[in-house]
PDB file of N, CA and C in Angstrom:
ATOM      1  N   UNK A   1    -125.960  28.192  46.672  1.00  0.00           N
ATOM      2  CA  UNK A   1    -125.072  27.488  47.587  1.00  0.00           C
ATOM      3  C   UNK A   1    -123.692  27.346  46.933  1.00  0.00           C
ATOM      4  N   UNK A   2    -122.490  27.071  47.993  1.00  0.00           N
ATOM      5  CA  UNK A   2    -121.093  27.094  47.250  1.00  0.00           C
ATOM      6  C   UNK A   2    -121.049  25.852  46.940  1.00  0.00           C
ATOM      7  N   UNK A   3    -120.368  25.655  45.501  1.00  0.00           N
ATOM      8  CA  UNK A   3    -119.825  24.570  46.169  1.00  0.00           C
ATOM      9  C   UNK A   3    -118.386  24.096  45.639  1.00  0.00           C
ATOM     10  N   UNK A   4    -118.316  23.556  47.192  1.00  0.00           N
ATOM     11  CA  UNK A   4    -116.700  23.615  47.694  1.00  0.00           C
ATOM     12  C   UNK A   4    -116.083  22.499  47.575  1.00  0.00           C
ATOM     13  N   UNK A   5    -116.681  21.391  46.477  1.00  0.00           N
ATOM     14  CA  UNK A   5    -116.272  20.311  45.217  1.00  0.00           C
ATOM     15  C   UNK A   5    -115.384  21.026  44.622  1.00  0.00           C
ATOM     16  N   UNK A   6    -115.873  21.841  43.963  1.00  0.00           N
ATOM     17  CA  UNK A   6    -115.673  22.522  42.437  1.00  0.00           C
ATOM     18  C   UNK A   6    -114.544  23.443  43.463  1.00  0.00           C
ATOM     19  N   UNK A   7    -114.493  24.307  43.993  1.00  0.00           N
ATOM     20  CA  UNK A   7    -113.235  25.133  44.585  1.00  0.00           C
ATOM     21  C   UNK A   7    -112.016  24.343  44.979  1.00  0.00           C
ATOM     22  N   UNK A   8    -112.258  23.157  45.369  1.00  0.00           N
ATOM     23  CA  UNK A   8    -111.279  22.371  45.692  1.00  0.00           C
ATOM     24  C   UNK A   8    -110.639  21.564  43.919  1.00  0.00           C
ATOM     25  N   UNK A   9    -111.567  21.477  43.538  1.00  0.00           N
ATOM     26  CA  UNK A   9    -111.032  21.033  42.024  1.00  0.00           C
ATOM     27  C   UNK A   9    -110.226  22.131  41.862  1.00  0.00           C
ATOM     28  N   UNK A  10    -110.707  23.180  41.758  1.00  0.00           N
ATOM     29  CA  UNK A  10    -109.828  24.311  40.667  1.00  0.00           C
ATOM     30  C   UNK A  10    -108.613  24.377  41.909  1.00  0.00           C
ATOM     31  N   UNK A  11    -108.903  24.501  42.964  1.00  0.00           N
ATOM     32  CA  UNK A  11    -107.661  24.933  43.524  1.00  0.00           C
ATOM     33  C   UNK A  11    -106.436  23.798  43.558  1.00  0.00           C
ATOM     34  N   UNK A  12    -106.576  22.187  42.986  1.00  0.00           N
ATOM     35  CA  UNK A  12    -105.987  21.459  42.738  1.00  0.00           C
ATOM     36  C   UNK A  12    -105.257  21.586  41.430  1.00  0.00           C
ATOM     37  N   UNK A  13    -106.316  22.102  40.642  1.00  0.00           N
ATOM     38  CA  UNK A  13    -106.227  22.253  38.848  1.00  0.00           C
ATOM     39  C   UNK A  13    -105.100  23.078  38.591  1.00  0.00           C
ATOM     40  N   UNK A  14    -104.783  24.170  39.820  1.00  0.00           N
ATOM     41  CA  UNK A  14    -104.157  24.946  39.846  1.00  0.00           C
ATOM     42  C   UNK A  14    -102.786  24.819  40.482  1.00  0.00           C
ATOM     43  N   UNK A  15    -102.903  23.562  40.739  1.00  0.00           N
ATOM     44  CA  UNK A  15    -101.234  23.125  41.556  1.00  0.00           C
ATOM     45  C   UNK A  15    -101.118  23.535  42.811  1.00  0.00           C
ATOM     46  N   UNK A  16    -102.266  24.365  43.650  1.00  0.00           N
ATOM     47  CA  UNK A  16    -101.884  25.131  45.102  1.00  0.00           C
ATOM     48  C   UNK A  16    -102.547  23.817  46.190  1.00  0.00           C
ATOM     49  N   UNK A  17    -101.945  23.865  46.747  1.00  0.00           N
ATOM     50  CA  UNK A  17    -102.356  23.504  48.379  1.00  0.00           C
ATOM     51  C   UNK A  17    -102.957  24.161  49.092  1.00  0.00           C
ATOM     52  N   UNK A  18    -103.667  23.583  50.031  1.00  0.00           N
ATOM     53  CA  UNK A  18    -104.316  24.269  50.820  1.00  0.00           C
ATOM     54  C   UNK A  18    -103.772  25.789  51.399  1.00  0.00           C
ATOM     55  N   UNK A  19    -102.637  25.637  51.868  1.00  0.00           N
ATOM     56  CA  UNK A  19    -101.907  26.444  52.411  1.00  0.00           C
ATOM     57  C   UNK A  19    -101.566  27.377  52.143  1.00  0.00           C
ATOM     58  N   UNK A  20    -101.026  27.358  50.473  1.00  0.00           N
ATOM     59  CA  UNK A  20    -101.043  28.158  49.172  1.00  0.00           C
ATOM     60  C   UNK A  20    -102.128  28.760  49.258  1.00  0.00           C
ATOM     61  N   UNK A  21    -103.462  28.571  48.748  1.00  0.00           N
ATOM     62  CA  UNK A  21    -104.288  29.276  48.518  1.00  0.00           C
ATOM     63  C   UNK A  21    -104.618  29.832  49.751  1.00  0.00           C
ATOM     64  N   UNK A  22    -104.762  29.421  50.821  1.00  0.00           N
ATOM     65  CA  UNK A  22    -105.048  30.134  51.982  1.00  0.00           C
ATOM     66  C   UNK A  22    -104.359  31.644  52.272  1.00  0.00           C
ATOM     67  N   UNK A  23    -103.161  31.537  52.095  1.00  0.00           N
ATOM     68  CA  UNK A  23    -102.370  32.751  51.773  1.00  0.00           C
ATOM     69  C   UNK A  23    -102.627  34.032  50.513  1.00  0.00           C
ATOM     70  N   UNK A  24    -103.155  33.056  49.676  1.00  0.00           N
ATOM     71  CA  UNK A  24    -103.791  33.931  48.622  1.00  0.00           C
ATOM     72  C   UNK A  24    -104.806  34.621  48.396  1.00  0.00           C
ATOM     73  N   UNK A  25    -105.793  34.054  49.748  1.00  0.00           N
ATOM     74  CA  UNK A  25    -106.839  34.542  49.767  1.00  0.00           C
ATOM     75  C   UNK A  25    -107.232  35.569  51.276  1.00  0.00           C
ATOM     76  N   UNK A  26    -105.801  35.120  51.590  1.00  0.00           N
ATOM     77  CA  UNK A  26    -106.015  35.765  53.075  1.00  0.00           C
ATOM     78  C   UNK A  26    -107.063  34.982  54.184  1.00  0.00           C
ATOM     79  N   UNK A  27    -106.841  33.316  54.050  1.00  0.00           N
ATOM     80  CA  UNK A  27    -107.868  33.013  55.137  1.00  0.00           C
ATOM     81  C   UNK A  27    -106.923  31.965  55.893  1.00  0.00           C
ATOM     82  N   UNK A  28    -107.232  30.812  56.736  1.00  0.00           N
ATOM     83  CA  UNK A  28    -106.580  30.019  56.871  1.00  0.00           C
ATOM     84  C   UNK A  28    -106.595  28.377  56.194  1.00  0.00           C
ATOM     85  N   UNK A  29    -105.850  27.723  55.952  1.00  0.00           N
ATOM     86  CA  UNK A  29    -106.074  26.489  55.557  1.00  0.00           C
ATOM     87  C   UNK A  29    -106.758  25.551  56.267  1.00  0.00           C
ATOM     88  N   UNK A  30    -107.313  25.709  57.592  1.00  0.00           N
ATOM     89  CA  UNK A  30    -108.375  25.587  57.923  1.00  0.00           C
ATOM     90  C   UNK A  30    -109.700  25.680  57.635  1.00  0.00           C
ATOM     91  N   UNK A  31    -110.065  26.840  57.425  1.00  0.00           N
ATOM     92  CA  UNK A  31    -111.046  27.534  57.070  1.00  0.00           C
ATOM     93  C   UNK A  31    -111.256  26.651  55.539  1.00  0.00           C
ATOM     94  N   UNK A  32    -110.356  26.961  54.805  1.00  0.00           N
ATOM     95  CA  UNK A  32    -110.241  26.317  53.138  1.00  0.00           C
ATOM     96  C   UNK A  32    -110.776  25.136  53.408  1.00  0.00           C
ATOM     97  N   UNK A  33    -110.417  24.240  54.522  1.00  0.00           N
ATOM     98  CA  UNK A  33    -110.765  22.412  54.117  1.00  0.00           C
ATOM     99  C   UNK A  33    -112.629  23.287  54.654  1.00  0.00           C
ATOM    100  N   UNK A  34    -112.733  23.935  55.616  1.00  0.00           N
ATOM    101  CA  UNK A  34    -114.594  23.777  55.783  1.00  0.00           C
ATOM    102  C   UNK A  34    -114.756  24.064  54.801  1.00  0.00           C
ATOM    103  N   UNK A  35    -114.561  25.131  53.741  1.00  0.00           N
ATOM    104  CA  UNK A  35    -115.544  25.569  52.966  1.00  0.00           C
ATOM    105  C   UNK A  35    -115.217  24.428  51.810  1.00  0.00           C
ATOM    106  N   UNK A  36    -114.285  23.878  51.704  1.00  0.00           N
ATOM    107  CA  UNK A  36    -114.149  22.843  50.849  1.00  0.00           C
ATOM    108  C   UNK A  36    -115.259  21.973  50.642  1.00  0.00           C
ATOM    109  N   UNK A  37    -115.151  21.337  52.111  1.00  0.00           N
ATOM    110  CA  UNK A  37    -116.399  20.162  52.136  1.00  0.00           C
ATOM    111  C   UNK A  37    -117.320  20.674  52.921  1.00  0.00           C
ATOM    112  N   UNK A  38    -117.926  21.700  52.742  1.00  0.00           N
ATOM    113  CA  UNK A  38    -118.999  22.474  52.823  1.00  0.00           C
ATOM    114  C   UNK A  38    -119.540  22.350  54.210  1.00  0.00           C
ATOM    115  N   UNK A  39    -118.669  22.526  55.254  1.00  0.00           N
ATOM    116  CA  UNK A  39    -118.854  22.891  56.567  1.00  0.00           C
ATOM    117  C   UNK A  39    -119.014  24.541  56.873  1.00  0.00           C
ATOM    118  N   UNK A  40    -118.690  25.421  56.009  1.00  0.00           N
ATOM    119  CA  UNK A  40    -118.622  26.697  56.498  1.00  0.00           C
ATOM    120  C   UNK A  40    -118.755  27.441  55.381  1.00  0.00           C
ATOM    121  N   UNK A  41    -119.906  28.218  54.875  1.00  0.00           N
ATOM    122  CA  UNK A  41    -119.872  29.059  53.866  1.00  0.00           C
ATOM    123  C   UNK A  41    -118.755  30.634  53.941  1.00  0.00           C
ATOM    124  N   UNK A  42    -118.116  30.310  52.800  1.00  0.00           N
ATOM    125  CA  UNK A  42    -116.999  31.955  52.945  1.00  0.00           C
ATOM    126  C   UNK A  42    -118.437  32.799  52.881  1.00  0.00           C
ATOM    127  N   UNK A  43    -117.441  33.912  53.497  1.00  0.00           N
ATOM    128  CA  UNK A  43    -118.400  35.183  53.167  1.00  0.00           C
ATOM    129  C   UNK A  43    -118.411  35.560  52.012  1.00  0.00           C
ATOM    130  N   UNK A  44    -119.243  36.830  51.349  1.00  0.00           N
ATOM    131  CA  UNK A  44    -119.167  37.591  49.723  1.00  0.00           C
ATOM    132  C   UNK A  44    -118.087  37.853  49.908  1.00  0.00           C
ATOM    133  N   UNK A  45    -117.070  38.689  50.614  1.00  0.00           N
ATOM    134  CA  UNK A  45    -115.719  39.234  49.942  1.00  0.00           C
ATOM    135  C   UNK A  45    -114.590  37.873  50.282  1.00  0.00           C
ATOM    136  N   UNK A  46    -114.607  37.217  50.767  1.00  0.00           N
ATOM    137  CA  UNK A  46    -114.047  36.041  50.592  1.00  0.00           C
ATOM    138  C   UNK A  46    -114.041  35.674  48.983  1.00  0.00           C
ATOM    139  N   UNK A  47    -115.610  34.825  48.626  1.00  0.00           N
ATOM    140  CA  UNK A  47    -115.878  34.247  48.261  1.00  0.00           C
ATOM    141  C   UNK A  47    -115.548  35.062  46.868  1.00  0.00           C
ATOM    142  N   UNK A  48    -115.575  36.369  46.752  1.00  0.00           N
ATOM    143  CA  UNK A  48    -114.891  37.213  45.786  1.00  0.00           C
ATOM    144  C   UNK A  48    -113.347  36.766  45.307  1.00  0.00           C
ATOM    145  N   UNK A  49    -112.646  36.735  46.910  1.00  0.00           N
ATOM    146  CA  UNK A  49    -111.315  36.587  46.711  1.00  0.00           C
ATOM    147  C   UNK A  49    -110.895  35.149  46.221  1.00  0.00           C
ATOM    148  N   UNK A  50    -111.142  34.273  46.617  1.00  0.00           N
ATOM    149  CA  UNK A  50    -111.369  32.566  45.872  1.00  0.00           C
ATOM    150  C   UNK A  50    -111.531  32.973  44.593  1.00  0.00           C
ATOM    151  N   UNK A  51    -112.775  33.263  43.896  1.00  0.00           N
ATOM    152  CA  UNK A  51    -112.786  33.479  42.312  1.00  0.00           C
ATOM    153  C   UNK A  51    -111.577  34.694  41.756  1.00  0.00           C
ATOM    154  N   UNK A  52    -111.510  35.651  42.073  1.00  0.00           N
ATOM    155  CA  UNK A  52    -110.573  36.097  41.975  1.00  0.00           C
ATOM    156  C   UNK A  52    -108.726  35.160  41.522  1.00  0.00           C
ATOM    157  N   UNK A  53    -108.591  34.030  42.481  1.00  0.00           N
ATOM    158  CA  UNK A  53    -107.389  33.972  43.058  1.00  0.00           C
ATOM    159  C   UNK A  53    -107.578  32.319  41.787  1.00  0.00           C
ATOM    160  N   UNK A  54    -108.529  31.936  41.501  1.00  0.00           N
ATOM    161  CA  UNK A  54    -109.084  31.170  40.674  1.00  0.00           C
ATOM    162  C   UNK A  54    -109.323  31.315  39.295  1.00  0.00           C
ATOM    163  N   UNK A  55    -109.481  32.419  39.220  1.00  0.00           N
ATOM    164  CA  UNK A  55    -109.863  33.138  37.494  1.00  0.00           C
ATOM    165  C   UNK A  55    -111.219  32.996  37.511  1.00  0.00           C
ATOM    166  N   UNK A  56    -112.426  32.719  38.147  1.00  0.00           N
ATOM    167  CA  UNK A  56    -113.783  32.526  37.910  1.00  0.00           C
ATOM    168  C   UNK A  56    -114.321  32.987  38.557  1.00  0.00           C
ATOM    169  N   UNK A  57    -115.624  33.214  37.919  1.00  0.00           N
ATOM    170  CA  UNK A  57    -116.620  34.056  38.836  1.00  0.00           C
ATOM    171  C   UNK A  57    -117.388  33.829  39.811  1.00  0.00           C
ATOM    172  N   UNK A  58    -117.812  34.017  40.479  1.00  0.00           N
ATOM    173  CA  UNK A  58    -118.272  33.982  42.052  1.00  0.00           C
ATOM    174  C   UNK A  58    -119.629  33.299  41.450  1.00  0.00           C
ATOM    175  N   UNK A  59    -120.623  33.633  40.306  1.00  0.00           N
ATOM    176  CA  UNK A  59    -121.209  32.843  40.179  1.00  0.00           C
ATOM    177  C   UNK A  59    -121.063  31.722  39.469  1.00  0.00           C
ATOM    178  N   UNK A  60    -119.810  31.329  39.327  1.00  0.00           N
ATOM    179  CA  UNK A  60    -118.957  29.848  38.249  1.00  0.00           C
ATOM    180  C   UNK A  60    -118.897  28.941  39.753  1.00  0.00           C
ATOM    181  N   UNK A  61    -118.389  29.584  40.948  1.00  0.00           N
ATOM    182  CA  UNK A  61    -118.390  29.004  42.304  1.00  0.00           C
ATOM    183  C   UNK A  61    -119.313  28.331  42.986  1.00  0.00           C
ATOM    184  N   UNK A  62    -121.117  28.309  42.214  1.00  0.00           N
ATOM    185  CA  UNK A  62    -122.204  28.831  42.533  1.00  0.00           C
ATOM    186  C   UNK A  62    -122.527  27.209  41.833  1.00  0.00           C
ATOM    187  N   UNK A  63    -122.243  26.806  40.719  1.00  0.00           N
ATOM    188  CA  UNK A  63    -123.010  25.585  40.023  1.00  0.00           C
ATOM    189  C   UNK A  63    -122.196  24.163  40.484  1.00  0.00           C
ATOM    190  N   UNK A  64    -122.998  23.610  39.772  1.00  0.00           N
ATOM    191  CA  UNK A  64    -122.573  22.361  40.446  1.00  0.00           C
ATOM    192  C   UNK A  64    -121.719  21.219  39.150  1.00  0.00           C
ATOM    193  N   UNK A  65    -121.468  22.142  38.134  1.00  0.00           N
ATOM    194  CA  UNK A  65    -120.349  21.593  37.010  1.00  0.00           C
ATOM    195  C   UNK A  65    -119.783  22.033  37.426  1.00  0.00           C
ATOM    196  N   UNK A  66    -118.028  20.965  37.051  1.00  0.00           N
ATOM    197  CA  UNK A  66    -116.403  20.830  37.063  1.00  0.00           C
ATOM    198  C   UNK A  66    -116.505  21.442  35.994  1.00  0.00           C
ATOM    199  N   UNK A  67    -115.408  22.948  35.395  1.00  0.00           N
ATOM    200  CA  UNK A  67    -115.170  23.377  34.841  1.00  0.00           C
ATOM    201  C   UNK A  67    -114.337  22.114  33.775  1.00  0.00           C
TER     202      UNK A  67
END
């Protein structure tokens, strides 16, 4: 399961906004707050592009420790 605690940490950790990263990942800042608080699982190539756009791996996205 994602979880979209920890994505929202890093994507804070990282100084971006919603909006920011939404652009970075190619989704909407919409979309970002569901998968945030775990209303909507990204897909695999999403969920690629988040770690990617994050520096971590898709299975770092995956646990339930704050980096």
């Amino acid at each position: 399961m994602i979880n979209g605690n920890k994505i929202r940490y890093l994507r804070e950790d990282a100084d971006m906004t919603q909006t920011e990263f939404a652009q970075k990942i190619g989704s909407s800042h919409v979309f970002v707050g569901y998968v945030e608080r775990g209303i909507k699982p990204p897909s695999v190539a999403l969920l690629k592009r988040i770690a990617d756009v994050l520096g971590v791996t898709m299975d770092d996205l995956m646990t339930d420790t704050v980096m």
